[in-house]
PDB file of N, CA and C in Angstrom:
ATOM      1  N   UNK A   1      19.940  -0.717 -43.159  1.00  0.00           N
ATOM      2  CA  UNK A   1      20.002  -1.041 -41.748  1.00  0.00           C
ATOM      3  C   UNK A   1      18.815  -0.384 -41.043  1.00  0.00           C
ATOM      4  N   UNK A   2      17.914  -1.008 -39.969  1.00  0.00           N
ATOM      5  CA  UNK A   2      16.546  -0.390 -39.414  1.00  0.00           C
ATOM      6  C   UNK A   2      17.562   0.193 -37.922  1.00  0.00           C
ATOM      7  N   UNK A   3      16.830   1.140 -38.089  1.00  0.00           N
ATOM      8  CA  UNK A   3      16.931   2.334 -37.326  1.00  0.00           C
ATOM      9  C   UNK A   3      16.305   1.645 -35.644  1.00  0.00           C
ATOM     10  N   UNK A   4      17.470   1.796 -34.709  1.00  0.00           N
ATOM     11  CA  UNK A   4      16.450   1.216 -33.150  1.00  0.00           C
ATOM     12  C   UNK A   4      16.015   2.347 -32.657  1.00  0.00           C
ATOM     13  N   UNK A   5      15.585   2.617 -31.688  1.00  0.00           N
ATOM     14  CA  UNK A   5      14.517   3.463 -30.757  1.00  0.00           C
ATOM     15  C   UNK A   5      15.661   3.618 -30.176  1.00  0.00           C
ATOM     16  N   UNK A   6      15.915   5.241 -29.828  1.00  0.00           N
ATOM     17  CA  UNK A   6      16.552   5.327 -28.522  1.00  0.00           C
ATOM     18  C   UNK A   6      15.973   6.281 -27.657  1.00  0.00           C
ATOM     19  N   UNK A   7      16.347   6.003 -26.993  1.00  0.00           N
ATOM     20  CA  UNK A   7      15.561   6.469 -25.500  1.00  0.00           C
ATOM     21  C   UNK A   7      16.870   7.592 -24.458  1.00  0.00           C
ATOM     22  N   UNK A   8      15.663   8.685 -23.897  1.00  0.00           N
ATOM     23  CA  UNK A   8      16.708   9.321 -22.930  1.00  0.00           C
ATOM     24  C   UNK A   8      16.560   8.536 -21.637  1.00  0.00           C
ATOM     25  N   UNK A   9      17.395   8.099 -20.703  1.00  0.00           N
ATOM     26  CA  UNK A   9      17.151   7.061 -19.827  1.00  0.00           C
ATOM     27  C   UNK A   9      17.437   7.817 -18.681  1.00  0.00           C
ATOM     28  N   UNK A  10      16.391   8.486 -17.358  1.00  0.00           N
ATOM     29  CA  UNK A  10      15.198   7.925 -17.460  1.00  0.00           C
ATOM     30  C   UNK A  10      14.260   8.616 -18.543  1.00  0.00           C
ATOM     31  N   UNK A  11      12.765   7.901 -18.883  1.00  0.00           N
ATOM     32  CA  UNK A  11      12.475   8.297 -19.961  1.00  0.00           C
ATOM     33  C   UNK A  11      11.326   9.618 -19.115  1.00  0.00           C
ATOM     34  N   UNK A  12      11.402  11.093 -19.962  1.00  0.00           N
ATOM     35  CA  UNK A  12      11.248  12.261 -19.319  1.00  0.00           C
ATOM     36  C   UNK A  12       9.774  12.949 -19.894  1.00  0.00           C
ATOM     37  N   UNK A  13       8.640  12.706 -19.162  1.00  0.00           N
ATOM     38  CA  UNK A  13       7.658  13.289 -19.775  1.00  0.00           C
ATOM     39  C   UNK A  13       6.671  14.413 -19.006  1.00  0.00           C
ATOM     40  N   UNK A  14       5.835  14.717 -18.990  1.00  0.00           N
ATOM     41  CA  UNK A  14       4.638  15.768 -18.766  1.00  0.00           C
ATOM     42  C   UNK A  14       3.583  15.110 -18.470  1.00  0.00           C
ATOM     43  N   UNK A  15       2.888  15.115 -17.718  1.00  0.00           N
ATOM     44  CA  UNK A  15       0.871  14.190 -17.508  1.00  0.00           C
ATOM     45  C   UNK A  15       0.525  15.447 -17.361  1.00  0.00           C
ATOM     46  N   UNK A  16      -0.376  16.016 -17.777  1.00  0.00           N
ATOM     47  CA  UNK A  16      -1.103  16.893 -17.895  1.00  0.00           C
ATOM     48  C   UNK A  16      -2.442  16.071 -18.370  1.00  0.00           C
ATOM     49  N   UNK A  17      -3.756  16.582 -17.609  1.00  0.00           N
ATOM     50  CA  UNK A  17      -5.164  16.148 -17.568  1.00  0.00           C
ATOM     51  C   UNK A  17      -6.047  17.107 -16.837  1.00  0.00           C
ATOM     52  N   UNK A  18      -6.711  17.139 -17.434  1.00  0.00           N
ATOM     53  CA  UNK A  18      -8.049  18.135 -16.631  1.00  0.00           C
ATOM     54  C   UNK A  18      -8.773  17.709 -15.293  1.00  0.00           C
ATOM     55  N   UNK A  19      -8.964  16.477 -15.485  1.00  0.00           N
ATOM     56  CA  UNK A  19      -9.969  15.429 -14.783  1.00  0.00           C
ATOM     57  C   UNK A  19      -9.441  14.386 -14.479  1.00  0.00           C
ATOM     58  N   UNK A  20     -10.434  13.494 -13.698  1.00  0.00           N
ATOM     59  CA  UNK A  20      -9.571  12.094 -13.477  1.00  0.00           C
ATOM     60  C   UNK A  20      -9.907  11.117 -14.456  1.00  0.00           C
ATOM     61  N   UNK A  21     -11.538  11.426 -14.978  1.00  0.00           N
ATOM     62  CA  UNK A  21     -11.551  10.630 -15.983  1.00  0.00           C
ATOM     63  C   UNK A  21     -10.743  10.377 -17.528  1.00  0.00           C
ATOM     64  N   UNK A  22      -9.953  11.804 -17.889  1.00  0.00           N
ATOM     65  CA  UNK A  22      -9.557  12.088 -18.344  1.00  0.00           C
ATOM     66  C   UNK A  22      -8.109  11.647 -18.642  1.00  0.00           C
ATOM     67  N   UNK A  23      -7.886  11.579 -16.987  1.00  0.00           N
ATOM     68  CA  UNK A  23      -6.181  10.740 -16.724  1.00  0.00           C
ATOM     69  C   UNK A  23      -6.383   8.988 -16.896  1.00  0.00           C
ATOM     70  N   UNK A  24      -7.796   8.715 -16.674  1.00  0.00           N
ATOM     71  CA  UNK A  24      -8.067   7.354 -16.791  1.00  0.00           C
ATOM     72  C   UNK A  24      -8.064   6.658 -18.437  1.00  0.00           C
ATOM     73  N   UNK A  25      -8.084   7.684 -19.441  1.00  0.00           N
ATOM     74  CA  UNK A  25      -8.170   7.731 -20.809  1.00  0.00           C
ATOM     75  C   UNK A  25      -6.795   7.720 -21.177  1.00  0.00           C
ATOM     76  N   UNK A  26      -6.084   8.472 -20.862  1.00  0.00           N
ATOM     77  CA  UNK A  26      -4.677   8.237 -20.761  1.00  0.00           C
ATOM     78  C   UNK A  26      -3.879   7.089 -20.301  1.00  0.00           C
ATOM     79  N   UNK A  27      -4.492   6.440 -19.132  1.00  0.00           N
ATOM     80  CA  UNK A  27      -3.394   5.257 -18.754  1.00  0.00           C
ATOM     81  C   UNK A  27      -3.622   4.229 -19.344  1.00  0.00           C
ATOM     82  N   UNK A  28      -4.904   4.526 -19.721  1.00  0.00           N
ATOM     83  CA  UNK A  28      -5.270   2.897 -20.542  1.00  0.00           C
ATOM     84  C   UNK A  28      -4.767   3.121 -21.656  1.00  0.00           C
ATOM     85  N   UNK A  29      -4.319   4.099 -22.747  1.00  0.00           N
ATOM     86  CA  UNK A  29      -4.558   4.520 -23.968  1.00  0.00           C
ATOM     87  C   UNK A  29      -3.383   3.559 -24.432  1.00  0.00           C
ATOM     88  N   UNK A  30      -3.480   3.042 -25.579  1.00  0.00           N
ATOM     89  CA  UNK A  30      -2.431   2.230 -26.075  1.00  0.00           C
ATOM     90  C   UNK A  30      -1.037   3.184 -26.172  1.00  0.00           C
ATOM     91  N   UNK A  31      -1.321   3.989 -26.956  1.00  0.00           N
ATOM     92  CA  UNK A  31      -0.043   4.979 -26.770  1.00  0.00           C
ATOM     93  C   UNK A  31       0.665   4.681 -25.941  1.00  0.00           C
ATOM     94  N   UNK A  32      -0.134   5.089 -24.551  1.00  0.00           N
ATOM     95  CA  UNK A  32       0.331   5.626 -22.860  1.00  0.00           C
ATOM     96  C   UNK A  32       1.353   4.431 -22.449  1.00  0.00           C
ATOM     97  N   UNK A  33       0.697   3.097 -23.021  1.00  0.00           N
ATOM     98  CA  UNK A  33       1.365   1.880 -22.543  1.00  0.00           C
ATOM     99  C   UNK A  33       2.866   1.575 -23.321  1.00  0.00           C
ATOM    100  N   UNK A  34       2.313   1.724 -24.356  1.00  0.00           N
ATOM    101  CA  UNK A  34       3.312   1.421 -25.013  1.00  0.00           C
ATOM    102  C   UNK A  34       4.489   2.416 -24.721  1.00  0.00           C
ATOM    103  N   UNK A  35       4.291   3.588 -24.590  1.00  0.00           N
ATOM    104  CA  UNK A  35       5.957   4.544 -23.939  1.00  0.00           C
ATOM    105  C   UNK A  35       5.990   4.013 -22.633  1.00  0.00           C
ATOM    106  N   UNK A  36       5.100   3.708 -21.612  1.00  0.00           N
ATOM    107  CA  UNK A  36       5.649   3.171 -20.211  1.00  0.00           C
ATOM    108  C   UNK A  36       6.605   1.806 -20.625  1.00  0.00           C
ATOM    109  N   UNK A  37       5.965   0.765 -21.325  1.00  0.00           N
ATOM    110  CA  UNK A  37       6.679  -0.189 -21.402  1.00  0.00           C
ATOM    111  C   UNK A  37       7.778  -0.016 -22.254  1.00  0.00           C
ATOM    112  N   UNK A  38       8.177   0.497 -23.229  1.00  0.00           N
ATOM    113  CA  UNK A  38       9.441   0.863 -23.972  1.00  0.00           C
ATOM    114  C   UNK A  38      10.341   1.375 -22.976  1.00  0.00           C
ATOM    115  N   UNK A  39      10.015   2.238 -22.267  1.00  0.00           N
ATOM    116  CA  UNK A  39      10.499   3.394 -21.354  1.00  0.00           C
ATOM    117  C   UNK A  39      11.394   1.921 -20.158  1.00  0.00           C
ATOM    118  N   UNK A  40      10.344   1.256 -19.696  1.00  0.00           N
ATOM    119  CA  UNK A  40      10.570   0.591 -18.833  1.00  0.00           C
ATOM    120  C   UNK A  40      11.543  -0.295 -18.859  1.00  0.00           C
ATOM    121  N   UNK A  41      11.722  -1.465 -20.297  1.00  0.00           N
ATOM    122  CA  UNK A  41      12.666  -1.938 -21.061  1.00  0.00           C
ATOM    123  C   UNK A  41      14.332  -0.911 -20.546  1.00  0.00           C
ATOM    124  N   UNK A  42      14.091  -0.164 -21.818  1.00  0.00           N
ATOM    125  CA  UNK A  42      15.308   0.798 -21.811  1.00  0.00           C
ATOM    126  C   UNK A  42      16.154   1.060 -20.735  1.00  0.00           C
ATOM    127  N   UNK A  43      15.374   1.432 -19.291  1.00  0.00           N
ATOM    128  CA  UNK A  43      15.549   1.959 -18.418  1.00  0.00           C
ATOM    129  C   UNK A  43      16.475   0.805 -17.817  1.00  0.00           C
ATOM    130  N   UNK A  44      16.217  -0.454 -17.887  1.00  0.00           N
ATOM    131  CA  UNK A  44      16.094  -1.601 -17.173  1.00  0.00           C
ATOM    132  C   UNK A  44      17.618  -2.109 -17.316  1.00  0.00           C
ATOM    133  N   UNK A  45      17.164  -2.444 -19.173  1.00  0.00           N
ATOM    134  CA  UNK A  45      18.769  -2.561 -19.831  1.00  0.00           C
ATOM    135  C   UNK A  45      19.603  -1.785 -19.110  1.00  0.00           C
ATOM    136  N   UNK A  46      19.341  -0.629 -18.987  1.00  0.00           N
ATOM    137  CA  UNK A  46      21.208   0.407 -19.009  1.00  0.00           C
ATOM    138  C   UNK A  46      20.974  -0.460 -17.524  1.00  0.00           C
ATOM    139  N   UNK A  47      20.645  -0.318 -16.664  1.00  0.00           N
ATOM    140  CA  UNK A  47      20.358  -0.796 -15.421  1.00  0.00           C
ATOM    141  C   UNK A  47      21.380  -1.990 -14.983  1.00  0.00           C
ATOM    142  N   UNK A  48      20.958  -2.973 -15.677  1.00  0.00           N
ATOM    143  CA  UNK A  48      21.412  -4.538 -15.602  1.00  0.00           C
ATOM    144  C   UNK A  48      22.581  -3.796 -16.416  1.00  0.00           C
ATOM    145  N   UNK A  49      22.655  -3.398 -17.560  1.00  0.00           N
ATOM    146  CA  UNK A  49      24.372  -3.396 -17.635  1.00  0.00           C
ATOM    147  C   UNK A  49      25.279  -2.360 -17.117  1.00  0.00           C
ATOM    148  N   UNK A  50      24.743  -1.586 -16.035  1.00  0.00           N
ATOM    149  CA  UNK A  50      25.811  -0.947 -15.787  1.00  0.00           C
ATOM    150  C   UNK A  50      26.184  -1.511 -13.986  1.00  0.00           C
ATOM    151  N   UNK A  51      25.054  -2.867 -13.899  1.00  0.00           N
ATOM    152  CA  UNK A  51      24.854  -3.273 -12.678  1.00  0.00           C
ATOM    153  C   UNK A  51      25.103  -2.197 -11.394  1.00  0.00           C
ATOM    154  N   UNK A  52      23.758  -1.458 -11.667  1.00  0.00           N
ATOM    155  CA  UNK A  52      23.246  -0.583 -11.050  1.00  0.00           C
ATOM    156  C   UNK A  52      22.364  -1.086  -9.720  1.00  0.00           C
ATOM    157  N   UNK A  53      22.444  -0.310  -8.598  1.00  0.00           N
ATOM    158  CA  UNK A  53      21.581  -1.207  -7.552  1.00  0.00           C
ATOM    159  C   UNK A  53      19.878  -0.417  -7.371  1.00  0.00           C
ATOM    160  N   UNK A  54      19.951   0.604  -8.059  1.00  0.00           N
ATOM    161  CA  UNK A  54      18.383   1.273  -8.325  1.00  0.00           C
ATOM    162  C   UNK A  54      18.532   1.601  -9.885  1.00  0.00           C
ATOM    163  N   UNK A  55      17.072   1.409  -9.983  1.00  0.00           N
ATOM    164  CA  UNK A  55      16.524   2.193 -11.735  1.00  0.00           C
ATOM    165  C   UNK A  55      15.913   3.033 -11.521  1.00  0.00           C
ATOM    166  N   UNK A  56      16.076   3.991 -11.944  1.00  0.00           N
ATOM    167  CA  UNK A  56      15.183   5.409 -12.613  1.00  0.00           C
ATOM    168  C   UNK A  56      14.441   5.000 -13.760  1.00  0.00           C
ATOM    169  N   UNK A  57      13.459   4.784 -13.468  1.00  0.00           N
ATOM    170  CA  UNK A  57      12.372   4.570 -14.822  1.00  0.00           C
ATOM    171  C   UNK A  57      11.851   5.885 -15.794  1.00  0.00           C
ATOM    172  N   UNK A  58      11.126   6.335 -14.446  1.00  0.00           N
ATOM    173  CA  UNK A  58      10.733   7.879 -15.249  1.00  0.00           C
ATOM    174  C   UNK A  58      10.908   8.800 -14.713  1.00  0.00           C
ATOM    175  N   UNK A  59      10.914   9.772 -15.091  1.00  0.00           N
ATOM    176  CA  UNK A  59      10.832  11.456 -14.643  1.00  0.00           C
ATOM    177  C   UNK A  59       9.972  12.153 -15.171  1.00  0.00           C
ATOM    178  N   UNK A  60       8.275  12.175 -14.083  1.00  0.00           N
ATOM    179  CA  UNK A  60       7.757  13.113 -14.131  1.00  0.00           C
ATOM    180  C   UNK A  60       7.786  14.246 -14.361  1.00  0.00           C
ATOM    181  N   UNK A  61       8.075  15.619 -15.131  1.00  0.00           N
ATOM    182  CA  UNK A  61       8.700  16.467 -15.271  1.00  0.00           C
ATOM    183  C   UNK A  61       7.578  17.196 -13.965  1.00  0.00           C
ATOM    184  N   UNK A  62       6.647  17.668 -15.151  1.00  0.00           N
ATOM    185  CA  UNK A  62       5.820  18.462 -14.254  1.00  0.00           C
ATOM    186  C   UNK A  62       5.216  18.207 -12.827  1.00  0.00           C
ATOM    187  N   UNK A  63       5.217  17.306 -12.592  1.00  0.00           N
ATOM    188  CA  UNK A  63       5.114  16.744 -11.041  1.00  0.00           C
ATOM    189  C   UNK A  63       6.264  16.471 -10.301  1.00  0.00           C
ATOM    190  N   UNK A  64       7.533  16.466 -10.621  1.00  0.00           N
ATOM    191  CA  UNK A  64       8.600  16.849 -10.075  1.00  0.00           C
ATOM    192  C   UNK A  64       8.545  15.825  -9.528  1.00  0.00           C
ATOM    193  N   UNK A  65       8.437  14.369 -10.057  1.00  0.00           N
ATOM    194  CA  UNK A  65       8.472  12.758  -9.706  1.00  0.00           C
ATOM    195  C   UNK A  65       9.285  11.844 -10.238  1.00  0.00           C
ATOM    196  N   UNK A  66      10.153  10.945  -9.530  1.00  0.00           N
ATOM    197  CA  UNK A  66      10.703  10.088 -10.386  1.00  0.00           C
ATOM    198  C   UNK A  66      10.032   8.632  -9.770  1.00  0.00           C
ATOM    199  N   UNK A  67      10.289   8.098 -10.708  1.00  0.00           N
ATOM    200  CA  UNK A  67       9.976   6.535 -10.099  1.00  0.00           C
ATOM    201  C   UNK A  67      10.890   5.785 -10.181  1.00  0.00           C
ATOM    202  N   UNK A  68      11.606   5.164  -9.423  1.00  0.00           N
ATOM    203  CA  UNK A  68      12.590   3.881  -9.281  1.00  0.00           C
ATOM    204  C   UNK A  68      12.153   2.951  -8.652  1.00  0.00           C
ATOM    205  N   UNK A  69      12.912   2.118  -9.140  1.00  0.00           N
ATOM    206  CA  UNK A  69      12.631   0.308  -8.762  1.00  0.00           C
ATOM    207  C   UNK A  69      14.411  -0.072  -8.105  1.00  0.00           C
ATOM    208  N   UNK A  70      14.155  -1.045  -7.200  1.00  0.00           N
ATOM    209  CA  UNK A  70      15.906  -1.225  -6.457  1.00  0.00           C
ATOM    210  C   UNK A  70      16.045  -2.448  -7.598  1.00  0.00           C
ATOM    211  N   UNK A  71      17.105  -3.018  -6.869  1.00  0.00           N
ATOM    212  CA  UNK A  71      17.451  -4.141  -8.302  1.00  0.00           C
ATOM    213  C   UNK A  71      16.771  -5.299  -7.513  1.00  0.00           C
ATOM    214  N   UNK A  72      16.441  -5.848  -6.132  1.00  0.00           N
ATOM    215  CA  UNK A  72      15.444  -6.855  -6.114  1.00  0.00           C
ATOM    216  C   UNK A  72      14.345  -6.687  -6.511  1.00  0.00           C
ATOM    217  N   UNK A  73      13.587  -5.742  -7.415  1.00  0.00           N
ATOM    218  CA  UNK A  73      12.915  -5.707  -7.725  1.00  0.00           C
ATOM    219  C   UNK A  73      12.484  -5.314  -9.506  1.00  0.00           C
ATOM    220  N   UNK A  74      14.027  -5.623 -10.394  1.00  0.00           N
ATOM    221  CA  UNK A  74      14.064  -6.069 -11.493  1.00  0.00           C
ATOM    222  C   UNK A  74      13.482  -7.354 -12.535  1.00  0.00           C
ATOM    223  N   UNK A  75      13.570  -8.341 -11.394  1.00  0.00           N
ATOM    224  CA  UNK A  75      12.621  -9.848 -12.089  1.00  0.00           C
ATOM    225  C   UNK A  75      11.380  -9.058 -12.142  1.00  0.00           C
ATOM    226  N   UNK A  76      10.993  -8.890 -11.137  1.00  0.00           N
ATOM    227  CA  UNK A  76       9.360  -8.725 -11.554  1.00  0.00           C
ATOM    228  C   UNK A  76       9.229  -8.026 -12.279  1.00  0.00           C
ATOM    229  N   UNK A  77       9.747  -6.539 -12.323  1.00  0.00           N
ATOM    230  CA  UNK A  77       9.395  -5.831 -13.622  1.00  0.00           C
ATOM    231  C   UNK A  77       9.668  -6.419 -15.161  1.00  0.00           C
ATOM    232  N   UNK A  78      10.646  -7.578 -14.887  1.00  0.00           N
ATOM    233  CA  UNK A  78      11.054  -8.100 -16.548  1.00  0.00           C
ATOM    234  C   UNK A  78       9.835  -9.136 -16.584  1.00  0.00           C
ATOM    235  N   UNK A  79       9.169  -9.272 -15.216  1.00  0.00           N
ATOM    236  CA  UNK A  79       7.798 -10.527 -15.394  1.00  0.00           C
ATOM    237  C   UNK A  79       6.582  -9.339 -16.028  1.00  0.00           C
ATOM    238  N   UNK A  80       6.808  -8.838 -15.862  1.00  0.00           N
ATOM    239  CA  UNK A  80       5.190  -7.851 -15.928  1.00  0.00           C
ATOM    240  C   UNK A  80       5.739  -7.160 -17.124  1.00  0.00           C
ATOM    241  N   UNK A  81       6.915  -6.675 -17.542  1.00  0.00           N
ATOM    242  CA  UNK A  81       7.035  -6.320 -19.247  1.00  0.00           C
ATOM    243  C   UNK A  81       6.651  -7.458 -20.189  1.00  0.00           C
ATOM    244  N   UNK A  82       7.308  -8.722 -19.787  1.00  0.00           N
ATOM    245  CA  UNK A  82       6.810  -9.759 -20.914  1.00  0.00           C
ATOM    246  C   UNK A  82       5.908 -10.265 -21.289  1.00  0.00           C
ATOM    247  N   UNK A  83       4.992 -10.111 -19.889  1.00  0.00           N
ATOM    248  CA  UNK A  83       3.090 -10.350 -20.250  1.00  0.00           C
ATOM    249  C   UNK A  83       2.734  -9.311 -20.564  1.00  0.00           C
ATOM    250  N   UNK A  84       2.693  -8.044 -21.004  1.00  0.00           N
ATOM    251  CA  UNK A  84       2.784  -6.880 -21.931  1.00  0.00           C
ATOM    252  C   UNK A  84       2.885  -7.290 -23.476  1.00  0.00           C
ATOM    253  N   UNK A  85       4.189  -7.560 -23.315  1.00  0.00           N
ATOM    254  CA  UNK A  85       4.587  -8.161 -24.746  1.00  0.00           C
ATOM    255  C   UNK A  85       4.008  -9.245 -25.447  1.00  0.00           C
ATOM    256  N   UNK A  86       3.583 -10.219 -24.315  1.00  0.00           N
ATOM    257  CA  UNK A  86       2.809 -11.594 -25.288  1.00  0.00           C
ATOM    258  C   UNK A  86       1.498 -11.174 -25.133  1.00  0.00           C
ATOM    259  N   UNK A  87       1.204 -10.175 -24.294  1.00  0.00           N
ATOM    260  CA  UNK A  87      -0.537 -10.045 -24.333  1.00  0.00           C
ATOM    261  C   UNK A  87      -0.489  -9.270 -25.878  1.00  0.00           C
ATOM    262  N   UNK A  88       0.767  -8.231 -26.355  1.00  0.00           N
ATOM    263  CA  UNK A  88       0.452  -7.795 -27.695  1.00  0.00           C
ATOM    264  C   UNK A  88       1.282  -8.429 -28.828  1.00  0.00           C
ATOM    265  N   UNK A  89       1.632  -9.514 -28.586  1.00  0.00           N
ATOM    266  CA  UNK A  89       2.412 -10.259 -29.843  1.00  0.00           C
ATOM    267  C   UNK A  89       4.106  -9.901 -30.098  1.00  0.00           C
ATOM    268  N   UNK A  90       4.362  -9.229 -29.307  1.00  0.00           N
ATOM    269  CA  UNK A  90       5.437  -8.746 -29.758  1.00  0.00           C
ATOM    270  C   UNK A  90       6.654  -9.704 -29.330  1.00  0.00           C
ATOM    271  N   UNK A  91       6.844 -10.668 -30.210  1.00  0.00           N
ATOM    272  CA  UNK A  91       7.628 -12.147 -29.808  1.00  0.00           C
ATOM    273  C   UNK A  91       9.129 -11.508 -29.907  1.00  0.00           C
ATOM    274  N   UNK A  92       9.444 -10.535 -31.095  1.00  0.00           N
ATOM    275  CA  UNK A  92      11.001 -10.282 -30.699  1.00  0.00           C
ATOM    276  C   UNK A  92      11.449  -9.466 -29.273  1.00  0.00           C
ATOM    277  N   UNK A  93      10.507  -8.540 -28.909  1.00  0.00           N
ATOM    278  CA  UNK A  93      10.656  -8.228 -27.622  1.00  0.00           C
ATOM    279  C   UNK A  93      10.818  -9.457 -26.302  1.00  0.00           C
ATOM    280  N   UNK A  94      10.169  -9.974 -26.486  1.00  0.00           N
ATOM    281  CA  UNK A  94       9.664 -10.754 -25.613  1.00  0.00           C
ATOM    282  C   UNK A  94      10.885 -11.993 -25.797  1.00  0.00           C
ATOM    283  N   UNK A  95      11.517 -12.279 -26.796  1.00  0.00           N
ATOM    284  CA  UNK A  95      12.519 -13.142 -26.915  1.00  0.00           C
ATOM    285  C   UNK A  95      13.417 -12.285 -25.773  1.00  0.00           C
ATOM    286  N   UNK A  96      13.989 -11.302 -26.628  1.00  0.00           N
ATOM    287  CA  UNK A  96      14.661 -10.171 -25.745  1.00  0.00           C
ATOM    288  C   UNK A  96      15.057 -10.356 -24.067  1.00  0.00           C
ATOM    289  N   UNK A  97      13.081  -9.842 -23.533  1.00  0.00           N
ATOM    290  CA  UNK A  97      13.127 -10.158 -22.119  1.00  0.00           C
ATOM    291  C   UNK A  97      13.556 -11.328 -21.453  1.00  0.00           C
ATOM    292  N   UNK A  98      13.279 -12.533 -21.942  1.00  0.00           N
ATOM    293  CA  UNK A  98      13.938 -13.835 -21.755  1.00  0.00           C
ATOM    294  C   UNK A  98      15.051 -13.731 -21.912  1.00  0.00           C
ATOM    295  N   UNK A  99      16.175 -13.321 -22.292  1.00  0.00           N
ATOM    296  CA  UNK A  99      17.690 -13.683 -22.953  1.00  0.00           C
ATOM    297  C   UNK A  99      17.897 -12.608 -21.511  1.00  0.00           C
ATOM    298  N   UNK A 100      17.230 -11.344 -20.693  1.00  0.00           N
ATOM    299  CA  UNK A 100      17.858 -10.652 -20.151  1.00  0.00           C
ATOM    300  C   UNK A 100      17.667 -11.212 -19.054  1.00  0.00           C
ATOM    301  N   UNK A 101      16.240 -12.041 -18.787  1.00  0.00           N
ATOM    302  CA  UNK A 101      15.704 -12.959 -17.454  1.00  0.00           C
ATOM    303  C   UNK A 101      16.688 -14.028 -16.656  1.00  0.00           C
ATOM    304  N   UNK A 102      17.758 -14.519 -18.228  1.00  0.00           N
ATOM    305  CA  UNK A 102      18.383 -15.640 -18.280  1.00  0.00           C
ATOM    306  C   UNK A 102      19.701 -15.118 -17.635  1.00  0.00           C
ATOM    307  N   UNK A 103      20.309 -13.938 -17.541  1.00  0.00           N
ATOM    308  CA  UNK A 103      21.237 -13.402 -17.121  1.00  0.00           C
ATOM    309  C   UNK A 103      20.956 -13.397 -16.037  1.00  0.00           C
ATOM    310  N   UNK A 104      20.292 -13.187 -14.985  1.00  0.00           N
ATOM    311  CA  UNK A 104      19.863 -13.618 -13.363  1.00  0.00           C
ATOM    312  C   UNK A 104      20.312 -14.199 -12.716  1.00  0.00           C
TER     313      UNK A 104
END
């Protein structure tokens, strides 16, 4: 049986950077994207199923930041995860986002 990803929801990290160019190396970095968008997913799911009226996406630790989205503003984030996903191939995700789009 394959093992899924689980996630602490919201998903809880550190930015630490010297510079700005430095933070600019970071947001682009495939890594960087790929935990925002996993993160973002995850967050979303518990969200829609616990029909929640805000999401907690992330928690800045060290900046003592969270970011939430209200729930009119769930489509779009499931629009802007899935062009993520087809810009990197990732068709079972992206099936995924559709099946959760379709619940709407």
């Amino acid at each position: 049986m394959e093992k899924k990803d689980t996630w602490e929801i919201p998903l809880k990290f550190s930015l630490v950077y010297d510079d700005i160019e430095e933070l600019n190396i970071i947001k682009s970095s495939d890594e960087f994207l790929e935990l925002i968008y996993k993160g973002a997913v995850a967050a979303l799911k518990q969200a829609l199923k616990k029909n929640k009226s805000e999401c907690i996406l992330y928690d800045i630790v060290n900046l003592e930041a969270k970011i939430k989205i209200s729930k009119n503003q769930y489509e779009k984030l499931l629009n802007n995860c899935l062009a993520y996903y087809e810009k990197i191939e990732d068709y079972s995700t992206c099936q995924e986002l559709v099946e959760l789009k379709n619940k709407f």
